[in-house]
C-alpha atoms as a PDB file:
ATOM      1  CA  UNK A   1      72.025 111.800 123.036  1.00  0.00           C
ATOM      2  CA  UNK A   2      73.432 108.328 122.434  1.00  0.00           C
ATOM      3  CA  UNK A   3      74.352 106.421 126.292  1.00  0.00           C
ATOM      4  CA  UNK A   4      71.808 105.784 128.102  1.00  0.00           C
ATOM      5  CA  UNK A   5      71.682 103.988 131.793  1.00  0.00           C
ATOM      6  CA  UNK A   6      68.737 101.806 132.543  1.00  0.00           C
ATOM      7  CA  UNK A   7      68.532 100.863 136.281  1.00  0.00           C
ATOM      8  CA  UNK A   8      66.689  98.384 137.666  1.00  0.00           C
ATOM      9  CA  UNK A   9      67.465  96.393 134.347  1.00  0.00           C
ATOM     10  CA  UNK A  10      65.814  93.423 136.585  1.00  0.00           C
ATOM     11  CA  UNK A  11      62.510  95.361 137.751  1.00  0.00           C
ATOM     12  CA  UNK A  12      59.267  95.135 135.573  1.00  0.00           C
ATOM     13  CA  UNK A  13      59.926  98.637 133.813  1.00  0.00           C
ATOM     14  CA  UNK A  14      63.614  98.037 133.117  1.00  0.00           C
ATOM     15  CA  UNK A  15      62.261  94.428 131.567  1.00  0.00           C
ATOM     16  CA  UNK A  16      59.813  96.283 129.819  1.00  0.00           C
ATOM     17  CA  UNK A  17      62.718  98.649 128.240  1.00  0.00           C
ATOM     18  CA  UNK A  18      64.528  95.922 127.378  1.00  0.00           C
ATOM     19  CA  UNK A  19      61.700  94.270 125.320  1.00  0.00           C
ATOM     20  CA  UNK A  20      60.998  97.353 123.333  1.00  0.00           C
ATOM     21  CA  UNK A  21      64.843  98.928 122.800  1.00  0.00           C
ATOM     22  CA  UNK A  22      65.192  97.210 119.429  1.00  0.00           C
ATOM     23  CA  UNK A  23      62.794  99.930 118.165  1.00  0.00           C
ATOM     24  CA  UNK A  24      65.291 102.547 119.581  1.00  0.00           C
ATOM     25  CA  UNK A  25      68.519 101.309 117.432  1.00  0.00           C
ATOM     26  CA  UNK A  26      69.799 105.267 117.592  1.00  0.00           C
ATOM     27  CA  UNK A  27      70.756 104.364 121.191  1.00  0.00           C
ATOM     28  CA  UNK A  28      73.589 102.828 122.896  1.00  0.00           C
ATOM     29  CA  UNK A  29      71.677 101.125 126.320  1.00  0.00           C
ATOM     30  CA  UNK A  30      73.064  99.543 128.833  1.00  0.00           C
ATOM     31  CA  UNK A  31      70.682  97.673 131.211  1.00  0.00           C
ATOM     32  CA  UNK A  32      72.529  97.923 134.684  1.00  0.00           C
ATOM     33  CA  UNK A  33      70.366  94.946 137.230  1.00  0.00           C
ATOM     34  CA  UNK A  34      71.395  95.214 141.224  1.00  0.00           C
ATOM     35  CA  UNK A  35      74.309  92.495 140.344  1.00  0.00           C
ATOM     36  CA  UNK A  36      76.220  95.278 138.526  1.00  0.00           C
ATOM     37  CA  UNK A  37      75.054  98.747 140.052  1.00  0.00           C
ATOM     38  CA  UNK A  38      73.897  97.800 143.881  1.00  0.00           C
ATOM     39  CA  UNK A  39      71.760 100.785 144.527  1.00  0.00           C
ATOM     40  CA  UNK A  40      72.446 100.205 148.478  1.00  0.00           C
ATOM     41  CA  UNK A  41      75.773 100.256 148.562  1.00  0.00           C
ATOM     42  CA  UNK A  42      77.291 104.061 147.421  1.00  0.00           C
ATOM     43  CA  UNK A  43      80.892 102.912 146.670  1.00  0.00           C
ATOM     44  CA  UNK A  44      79.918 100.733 143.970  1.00  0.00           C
ATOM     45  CA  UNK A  45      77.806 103.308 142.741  1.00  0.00           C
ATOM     46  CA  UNK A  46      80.970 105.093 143.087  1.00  0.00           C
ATOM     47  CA  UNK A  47      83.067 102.873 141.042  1.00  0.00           C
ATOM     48  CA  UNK A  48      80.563 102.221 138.697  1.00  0.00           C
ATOM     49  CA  UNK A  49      80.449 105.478 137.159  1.00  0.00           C
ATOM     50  CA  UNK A  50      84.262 106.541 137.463  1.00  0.00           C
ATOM     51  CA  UNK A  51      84.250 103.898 134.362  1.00  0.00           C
ATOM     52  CA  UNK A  52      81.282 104.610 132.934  1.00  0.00           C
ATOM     53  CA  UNK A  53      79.765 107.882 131.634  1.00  0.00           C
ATOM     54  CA  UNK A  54      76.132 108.450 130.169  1.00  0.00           C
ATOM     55  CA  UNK A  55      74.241 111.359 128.449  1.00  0.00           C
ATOM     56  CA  UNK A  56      71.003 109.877 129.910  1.00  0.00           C
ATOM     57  CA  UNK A  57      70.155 107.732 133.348  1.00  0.00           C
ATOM     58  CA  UNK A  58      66.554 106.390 133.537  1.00  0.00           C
ATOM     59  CA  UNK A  59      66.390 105.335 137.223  1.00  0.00           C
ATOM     60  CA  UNK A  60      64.133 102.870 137.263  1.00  0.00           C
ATOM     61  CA  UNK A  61      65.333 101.077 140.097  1.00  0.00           C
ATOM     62  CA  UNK A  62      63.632 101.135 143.333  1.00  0.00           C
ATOM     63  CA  UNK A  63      62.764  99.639 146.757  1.00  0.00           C
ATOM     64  CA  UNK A  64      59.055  98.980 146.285  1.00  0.00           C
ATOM     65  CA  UNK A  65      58.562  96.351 148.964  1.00  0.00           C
ATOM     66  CA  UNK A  66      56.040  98.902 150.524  1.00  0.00           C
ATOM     67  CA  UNK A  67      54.861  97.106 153.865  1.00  0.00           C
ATOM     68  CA  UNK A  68      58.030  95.175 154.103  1.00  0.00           C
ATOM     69  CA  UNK A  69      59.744  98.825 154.435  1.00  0.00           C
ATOM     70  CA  UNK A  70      57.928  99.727 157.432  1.00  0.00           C
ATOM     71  CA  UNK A  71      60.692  96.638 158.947  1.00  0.00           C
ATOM     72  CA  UNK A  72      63.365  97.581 157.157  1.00  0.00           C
ATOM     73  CA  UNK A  73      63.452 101.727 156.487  1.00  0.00           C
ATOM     74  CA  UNK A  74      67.069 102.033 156.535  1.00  0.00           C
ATOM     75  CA  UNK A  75      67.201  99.561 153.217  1.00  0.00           C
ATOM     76  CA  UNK A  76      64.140 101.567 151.913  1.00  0.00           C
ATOM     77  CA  UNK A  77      65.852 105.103 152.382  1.00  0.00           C
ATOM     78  CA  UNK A  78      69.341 103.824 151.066  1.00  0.00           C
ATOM     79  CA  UNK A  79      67.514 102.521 147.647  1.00  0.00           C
ATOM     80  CA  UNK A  80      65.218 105.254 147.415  1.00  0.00           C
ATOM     81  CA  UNK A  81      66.339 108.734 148.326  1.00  0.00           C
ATOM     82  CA  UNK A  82      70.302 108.190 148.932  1.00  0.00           C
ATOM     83  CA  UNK A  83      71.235 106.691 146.280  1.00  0.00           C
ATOM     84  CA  UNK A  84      68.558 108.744 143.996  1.00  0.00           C
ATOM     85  CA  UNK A  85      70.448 111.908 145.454  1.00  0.00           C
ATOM     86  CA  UNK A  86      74.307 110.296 144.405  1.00  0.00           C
ATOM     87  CA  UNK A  87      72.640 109.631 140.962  1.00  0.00           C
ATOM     88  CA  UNK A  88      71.296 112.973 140.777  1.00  0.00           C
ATOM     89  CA  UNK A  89      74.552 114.363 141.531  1.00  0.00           C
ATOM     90  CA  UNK A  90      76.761 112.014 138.925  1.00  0.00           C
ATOM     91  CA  UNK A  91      74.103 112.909 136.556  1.00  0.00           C
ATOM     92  CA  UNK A  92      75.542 116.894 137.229  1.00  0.00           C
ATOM     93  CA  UNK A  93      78.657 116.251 136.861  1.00  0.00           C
ATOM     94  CA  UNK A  94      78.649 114.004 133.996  1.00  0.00           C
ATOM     95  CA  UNK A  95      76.386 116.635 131.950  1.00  0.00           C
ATOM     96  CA  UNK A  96      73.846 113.800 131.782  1.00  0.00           C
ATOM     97  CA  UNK A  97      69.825 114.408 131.804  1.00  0.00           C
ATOM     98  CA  UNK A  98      68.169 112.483 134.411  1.00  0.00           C
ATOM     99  CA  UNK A  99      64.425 110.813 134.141  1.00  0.00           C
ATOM    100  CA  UNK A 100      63.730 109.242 137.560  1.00  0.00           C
ATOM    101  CA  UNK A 101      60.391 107.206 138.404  1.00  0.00           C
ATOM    102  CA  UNK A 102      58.380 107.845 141.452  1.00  0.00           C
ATOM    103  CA  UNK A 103      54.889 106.807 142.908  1.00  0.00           C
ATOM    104  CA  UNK A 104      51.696 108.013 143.761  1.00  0.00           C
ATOM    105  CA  UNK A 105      52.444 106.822 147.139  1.00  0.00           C
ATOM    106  CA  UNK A 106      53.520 110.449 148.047  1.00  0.00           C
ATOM    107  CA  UNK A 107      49.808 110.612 148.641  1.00  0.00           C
ATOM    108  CA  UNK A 108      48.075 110.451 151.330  1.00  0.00           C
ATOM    109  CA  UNK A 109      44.967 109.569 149.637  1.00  0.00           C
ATOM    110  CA  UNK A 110      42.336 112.237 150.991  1.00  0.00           C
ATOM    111  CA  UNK A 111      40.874 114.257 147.846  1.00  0.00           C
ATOM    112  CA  UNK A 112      38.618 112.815 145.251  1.00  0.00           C
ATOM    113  CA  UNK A 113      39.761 114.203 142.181  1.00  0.00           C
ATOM    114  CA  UNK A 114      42.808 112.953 140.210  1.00  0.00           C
ATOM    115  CA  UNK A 115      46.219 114.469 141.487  1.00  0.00           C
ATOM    116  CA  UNK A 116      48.022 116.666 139.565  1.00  0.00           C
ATOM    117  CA  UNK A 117      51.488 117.092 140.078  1.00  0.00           C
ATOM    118  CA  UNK A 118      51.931 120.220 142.299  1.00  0.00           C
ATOM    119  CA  UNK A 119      49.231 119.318 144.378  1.00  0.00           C
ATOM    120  CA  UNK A 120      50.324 119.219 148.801  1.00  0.00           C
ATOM    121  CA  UNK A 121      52.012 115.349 148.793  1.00  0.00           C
ATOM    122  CA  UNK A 122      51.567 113.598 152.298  1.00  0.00           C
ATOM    123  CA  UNK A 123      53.329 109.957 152.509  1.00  0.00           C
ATOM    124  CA  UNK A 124      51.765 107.628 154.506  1.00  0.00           C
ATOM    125  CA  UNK A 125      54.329 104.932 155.267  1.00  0.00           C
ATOM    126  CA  UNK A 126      58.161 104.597 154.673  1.00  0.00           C
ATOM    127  CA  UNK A 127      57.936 103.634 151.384  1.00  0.00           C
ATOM    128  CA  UNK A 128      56.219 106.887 150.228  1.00  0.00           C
ATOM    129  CA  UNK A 129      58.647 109.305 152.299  1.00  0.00           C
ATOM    130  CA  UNK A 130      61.366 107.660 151.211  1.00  0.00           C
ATOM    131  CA  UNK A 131      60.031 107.967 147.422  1.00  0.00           C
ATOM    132  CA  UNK A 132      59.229 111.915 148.073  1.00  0.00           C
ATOM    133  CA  UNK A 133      62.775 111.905 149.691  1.00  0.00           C
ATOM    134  CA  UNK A 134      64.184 111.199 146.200  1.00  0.00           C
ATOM    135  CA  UNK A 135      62.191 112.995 144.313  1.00  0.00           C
ATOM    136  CA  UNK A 136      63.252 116.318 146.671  1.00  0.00           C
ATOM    137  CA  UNK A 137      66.681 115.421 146.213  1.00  0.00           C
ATOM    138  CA  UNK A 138      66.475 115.124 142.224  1.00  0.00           C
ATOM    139  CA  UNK A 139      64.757 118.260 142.526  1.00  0.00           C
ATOM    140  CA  UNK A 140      67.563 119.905 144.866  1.00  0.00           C
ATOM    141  CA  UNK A 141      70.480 118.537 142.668  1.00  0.00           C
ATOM    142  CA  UNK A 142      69.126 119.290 139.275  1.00  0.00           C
ATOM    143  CA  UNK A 143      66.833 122.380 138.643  1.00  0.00           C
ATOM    144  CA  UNK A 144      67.119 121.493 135.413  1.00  0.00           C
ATOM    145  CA  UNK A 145      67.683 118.181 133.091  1.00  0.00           C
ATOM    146  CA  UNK A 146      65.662 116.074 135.071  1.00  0.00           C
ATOM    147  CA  UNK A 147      62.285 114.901 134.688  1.00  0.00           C
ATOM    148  CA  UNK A 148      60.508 112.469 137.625  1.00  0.00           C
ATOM    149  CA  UNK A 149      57.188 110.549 136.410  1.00  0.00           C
ATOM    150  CA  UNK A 150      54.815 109.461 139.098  1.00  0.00           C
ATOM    151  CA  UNK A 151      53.018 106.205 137.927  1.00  0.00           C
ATOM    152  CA  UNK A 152      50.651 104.076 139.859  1.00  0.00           C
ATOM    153  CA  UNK A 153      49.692 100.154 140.323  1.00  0.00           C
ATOM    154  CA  UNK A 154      52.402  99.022 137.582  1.00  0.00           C
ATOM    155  CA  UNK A 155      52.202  95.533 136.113  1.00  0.00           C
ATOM    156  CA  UNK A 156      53.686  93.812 133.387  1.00  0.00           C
ATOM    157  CA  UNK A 157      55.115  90.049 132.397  1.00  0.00           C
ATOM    158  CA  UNK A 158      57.851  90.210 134.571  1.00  0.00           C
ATOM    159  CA  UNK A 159      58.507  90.153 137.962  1.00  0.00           C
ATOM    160  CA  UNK A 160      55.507  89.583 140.932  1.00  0.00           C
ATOM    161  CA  UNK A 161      52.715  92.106 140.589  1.00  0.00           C
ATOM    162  CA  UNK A 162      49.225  92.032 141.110  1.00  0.00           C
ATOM    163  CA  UNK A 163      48.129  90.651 137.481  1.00  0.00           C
ATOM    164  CA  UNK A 164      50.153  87.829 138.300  1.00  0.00           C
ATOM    165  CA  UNK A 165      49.201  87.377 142.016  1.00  0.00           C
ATOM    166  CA  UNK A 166      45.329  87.215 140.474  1.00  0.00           C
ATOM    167  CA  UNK A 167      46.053  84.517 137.769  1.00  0.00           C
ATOM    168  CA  UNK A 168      47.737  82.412 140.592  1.00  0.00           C
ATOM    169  CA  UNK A 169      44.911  82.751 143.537  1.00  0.00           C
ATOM    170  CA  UNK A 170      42.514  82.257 140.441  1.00  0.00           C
ATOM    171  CA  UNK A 171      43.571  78.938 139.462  1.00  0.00           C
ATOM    172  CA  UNK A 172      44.022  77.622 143.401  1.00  0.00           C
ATOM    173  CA  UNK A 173      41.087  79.055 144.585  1.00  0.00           C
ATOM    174  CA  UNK A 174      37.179  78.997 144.049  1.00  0.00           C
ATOM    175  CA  UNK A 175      36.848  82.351 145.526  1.00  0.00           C
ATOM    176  CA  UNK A 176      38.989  85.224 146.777  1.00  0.00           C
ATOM    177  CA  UNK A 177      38.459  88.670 148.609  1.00  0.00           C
ATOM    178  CA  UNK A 178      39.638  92.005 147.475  1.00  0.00           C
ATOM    179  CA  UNK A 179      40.226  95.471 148.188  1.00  0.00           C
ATOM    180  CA  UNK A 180      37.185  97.704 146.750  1.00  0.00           C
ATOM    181  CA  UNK A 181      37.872 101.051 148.831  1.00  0.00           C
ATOM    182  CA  UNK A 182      41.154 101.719 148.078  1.00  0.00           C
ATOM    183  CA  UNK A 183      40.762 103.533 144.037  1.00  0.00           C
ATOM    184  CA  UNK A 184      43.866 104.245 141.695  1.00  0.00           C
ATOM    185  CA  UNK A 185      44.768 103.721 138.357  1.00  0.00           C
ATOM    186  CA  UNK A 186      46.707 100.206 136.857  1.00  0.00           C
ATOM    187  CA  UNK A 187      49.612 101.208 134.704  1.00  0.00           C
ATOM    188  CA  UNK A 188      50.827  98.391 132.049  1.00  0.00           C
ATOM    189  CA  UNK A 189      54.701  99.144 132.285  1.00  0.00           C
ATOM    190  CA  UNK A 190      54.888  98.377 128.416  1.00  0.00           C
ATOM    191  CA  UNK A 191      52.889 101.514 128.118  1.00  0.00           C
ATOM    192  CA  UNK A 192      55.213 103.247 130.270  1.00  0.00           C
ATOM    193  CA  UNK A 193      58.558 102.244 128.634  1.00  0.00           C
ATOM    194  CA  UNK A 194      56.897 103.138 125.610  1.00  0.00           C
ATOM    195  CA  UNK A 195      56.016 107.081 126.778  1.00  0.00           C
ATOM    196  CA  UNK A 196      59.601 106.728 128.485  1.00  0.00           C
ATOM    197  CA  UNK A 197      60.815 106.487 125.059  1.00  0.00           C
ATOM    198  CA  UNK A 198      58.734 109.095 123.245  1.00  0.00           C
ATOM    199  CA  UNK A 199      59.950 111.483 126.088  1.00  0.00           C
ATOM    200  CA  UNK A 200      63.623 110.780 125.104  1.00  0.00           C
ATOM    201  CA  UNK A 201      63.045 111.390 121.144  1.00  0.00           C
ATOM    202  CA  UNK A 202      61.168 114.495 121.693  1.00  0.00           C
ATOM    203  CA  UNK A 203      62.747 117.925 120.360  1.00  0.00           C
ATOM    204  CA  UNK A 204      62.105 119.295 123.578  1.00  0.00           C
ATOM    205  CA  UNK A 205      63.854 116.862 125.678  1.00  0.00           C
ATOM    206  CA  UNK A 206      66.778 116.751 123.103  1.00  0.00           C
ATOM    207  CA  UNK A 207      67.979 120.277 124.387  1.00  0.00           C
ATOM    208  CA  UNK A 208      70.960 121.503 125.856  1.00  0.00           C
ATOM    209  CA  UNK A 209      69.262 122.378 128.868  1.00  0.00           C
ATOM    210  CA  UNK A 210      65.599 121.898 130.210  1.00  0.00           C
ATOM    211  CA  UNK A 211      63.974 123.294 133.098  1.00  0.00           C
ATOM    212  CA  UNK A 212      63.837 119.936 135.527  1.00  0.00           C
ATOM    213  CA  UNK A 213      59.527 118.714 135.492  1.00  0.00           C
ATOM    214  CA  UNK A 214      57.436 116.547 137.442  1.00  0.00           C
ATOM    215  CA  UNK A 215      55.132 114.292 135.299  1.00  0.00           C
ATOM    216  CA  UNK A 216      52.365 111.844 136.276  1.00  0.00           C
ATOM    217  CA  UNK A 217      51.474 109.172 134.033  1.00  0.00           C
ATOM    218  CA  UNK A 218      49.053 105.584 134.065  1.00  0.00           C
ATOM    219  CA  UNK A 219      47.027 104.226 132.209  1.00  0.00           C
ATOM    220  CA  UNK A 220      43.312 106.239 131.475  1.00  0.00           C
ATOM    221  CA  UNK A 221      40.417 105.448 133.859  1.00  0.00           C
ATOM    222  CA  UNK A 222      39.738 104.637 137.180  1.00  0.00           C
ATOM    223  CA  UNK A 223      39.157 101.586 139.624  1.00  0.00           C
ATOM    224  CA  UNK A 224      39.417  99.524 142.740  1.00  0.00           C
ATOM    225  CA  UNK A 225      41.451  96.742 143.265  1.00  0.00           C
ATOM    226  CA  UNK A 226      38.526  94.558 143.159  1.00  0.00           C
ATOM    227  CA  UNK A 227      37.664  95.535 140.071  1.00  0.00           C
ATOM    228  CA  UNK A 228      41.004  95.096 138.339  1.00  0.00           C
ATOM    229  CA  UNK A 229      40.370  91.617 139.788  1.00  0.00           C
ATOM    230  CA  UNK A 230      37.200  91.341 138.615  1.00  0.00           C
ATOM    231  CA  UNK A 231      38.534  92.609 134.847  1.00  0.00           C
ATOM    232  CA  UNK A 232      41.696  89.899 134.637  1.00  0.00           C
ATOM    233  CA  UNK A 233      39.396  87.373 135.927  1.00  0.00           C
ATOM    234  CA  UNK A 234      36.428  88.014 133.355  1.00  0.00           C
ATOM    235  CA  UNK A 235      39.262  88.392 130.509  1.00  0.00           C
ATOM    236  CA  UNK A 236      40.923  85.092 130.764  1.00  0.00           C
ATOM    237  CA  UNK A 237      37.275  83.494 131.828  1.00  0.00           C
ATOM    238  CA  UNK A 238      38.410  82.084 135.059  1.00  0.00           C
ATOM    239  CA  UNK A 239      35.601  80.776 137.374  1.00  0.00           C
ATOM    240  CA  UNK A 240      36.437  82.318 140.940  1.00  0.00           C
ATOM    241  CA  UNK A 241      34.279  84.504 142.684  1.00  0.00           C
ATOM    242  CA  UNK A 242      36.144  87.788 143.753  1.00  0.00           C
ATOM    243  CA  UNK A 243      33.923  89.450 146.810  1.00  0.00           C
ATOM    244  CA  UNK A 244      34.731  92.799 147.823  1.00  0.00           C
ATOM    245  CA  UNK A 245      36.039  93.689 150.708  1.00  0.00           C
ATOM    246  CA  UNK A 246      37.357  97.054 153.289  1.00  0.00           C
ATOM    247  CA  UNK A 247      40.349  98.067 154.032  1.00  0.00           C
ATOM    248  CA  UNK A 248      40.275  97.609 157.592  1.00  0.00           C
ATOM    249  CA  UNK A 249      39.262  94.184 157.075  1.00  0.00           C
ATOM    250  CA  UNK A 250      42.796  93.422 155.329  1.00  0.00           C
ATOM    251  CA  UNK A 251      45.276  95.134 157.802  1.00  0.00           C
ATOM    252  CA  UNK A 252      48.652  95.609 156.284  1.00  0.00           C
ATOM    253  CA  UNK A 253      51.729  96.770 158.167  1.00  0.00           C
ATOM    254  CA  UNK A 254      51.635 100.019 155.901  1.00  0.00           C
ATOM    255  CA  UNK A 255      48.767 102.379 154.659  1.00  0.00           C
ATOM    256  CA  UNK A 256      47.761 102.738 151.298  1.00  0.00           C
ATOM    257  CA  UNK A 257      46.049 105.845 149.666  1.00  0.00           C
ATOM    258  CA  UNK A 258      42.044 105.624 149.700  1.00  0.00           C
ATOM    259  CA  UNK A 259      42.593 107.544 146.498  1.00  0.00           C
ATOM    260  CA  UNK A 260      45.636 108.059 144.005  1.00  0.00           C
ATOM    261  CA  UNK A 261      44.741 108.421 140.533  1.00  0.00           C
ATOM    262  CA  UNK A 262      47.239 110.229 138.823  1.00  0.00           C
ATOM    263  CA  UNK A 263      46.071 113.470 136.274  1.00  0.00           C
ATOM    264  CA  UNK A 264      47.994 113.222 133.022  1.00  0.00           C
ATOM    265  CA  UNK A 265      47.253 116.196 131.368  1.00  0.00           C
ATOM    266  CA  UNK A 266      50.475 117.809 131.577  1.00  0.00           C
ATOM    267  CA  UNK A 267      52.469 114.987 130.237  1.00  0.00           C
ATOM    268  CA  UNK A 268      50.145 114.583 127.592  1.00  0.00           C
ATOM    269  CA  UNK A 269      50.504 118.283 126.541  1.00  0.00           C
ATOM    270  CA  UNK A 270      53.903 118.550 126.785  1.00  0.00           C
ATOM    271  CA  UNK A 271      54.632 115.490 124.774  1.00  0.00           C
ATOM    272  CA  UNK A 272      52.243 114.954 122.152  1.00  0.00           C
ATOM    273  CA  UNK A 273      50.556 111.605 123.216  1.00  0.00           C
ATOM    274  CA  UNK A 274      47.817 109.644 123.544  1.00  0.00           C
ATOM    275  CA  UNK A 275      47.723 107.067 126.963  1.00  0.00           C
ATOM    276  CA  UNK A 276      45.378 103.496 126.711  1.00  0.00           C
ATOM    277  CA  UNK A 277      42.362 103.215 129.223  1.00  0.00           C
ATOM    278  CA  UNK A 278      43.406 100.634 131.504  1.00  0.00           C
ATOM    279  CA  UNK A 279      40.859  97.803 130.582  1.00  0.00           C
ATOM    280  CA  UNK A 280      42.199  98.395 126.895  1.00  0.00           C
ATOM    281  CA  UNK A 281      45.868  97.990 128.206  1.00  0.00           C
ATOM    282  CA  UNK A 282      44.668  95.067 130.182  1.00  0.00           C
ATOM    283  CA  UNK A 283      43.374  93.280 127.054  1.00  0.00           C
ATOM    284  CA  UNK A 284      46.717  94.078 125.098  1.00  0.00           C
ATOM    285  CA  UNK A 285      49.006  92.404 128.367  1.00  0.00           C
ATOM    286  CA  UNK A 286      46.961  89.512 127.724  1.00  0.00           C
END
C-alpha cells in the first residue's frame, strides 16, 4: 500500500497528518483541501478520480458546522453522506481500502456508560444523521476494506476549536460561563493521526481483504466542557473565572449529547495500542 488520499487536507486532522507524514516516508500522500476535491459538488469528485487512483482514502473531510446545519441540511447531507457514499463507491472500484471518520454525534446521549460501537445510535440534529448517513453508506458499499472511527470533541493547532475558543475568551474576559452537563471525551487530533497511522502499518490492515469495522477512539478519561475549560485555563495560568453552567441556559439551534464518551477497547485490542488520558494530551498540545 503506497497512494494514499487525505481529505480534508485543510481540516484539523488532515493538518495534523500533514505534520506527522514525514515519519511515514514508505508512503506516497497526497493532501487533497476543498480547493482541489470539493466534497459538495459530485462531478469534481468525478473528475478528480478518473485521473487519480489510490490504494488508500482517509476521508477526513467533513461538514462539522453542527448548529449551523440545522440552516443549511442540504450542504450538511451533500458533504457528509453523499459524497461519503461516491467515495465509498470509487474506493470499490479502484480496489482501494477506505478509513472514514465519524462522530459520536450519532448519539443521542441517554446512557451513562461509555458507548461501544454496536450500541442503538440515535442522532439528534442534522449534523449527526447526516454523519450516521455516511457511515450506513460506507457500510452498504464496502462490507469489507473499510474501517470508520468515531472520535469525539477534536482539537488541535489548526483550525477553530474549542482549545482555541478558551485561550481567546480567556485573554478578553475576566470571567466566562460553560457547559458542565453535557460529558464526553476531548480528542487531541495529533493523537488521532498518529493511531490513523498505526492502523495503516498494521499486518492486519495490510491484507488483501478485511472484513469492513467500526472503531471508536479519544483520548482516555472523562469530562464536561467546563472542566476542559477549567484544565486549559489552569495549564497556561490564565486568571478568568470559568462558572458552570446548564444546558438549557445556553440554547443552541442543535442538541448535543448529555453523554458521549466513546469505549475504546476494541480499537485498542485490535491494534496493539496504548491512547493518552486527555489532561496528559492536553499538557503535550501545549
Amino acid at each position: 500500500m503506497k497512494a494514499i488520499l487525505v481529505t480534508g487536507a485543510s481540516g484539523q486532522l488532515g493538518c495534523s497528518l500533514k505534520a506527522i507524514i514525514s515519519d511515514y516516508p514508505q508512503y506516497v500522500v497526497t493532501f487533497a483541501n476543498r480547493d482541489v476535491l470539493d466534497l459538495s459538488k459530485p462531478s469534481r469528485i468525478d473528475n478528480f478520480f478518473s485521473e487519480n487512483t489510490f490504494d488508500l482514502i482517509i476521508n477526513c473531510a467533513a461538514y462539522t458546522a453542527v448548529d449551523k446545519a440545522e440552516s443549511e441540511p442540504e450542504l450538511a447531507n451533500a458533504i457528509n453522506h453523499l459524497a461519503v457514499k461516491q467515495l465509498a463507491e470509487i474506493a470499490v472500484q479502484q480496489q482501494a481500502k477506505l478509513i472514514h471518520i465519524s462522530t459520536d454525534y450519532v448519539f443521542n446521549g441517554q446512557q451513562h456508560r461509555p458507548y461501544i460501537e454496536t450500541d442503538e445510535v440515535d442522532p439528534q440534529g442534522v449534523y449527526g444523521k447526516t454523519k450516521l448517513a455516511g457511515e450506513q453508506a460506507v457500510m452498504q458499499a464496502m462490507p469489507t476494506n473499510a474501517l470508520i472511527i468515531r472520535t469525539s470533541w477534536v482539537y488541535s493547532e489548526f483550525g477553530n476549536n474549542f482549545v482555541k475558543t478558551m485561550l481567546r475568551l480567556g485573554a478578553e474576559r475576566d470571567s466566562i460561563s460553560v457547559v458542565c452537563d453535557q460529558i464526553g471525551t476531548p480528542t487531541y487530533a495529533r493523537d488521532l493521526a498518529q493511531a490513523i497511522m498505526i492502523i495503516v502499518g498494521s499486518e492486519q490492515f495490510k491484507q488483501e481483504a478485511i472484513n469492513s469495522q467500526l472503531y471508536h477512539y479519544s483520548n482516555e478519561g472523562v469530562c464536561s466542557w467546563y472542566d476542559f475549560a477549567k484544565a486549559i485555563f489552569e495549564q497556561n495560568k490564565i486568571s478568568c473565572q470559568v462558572a458552570p453552567i446548564e444546558t438549557k441556559d445556553y440554547p443552541t439551534a442543535a442538541k448535543r449529547p448529555h453523554y458521549s464518551v466513546l469505549n475504546k477497547a476494541k480499537i485498542k485490542k485490535d491494534f496493539n495500542f496504548s491512547v493518552s488520558y486527555w489532561g496528559d494530551a492536553l499538557k503535550g498540545f501545549f
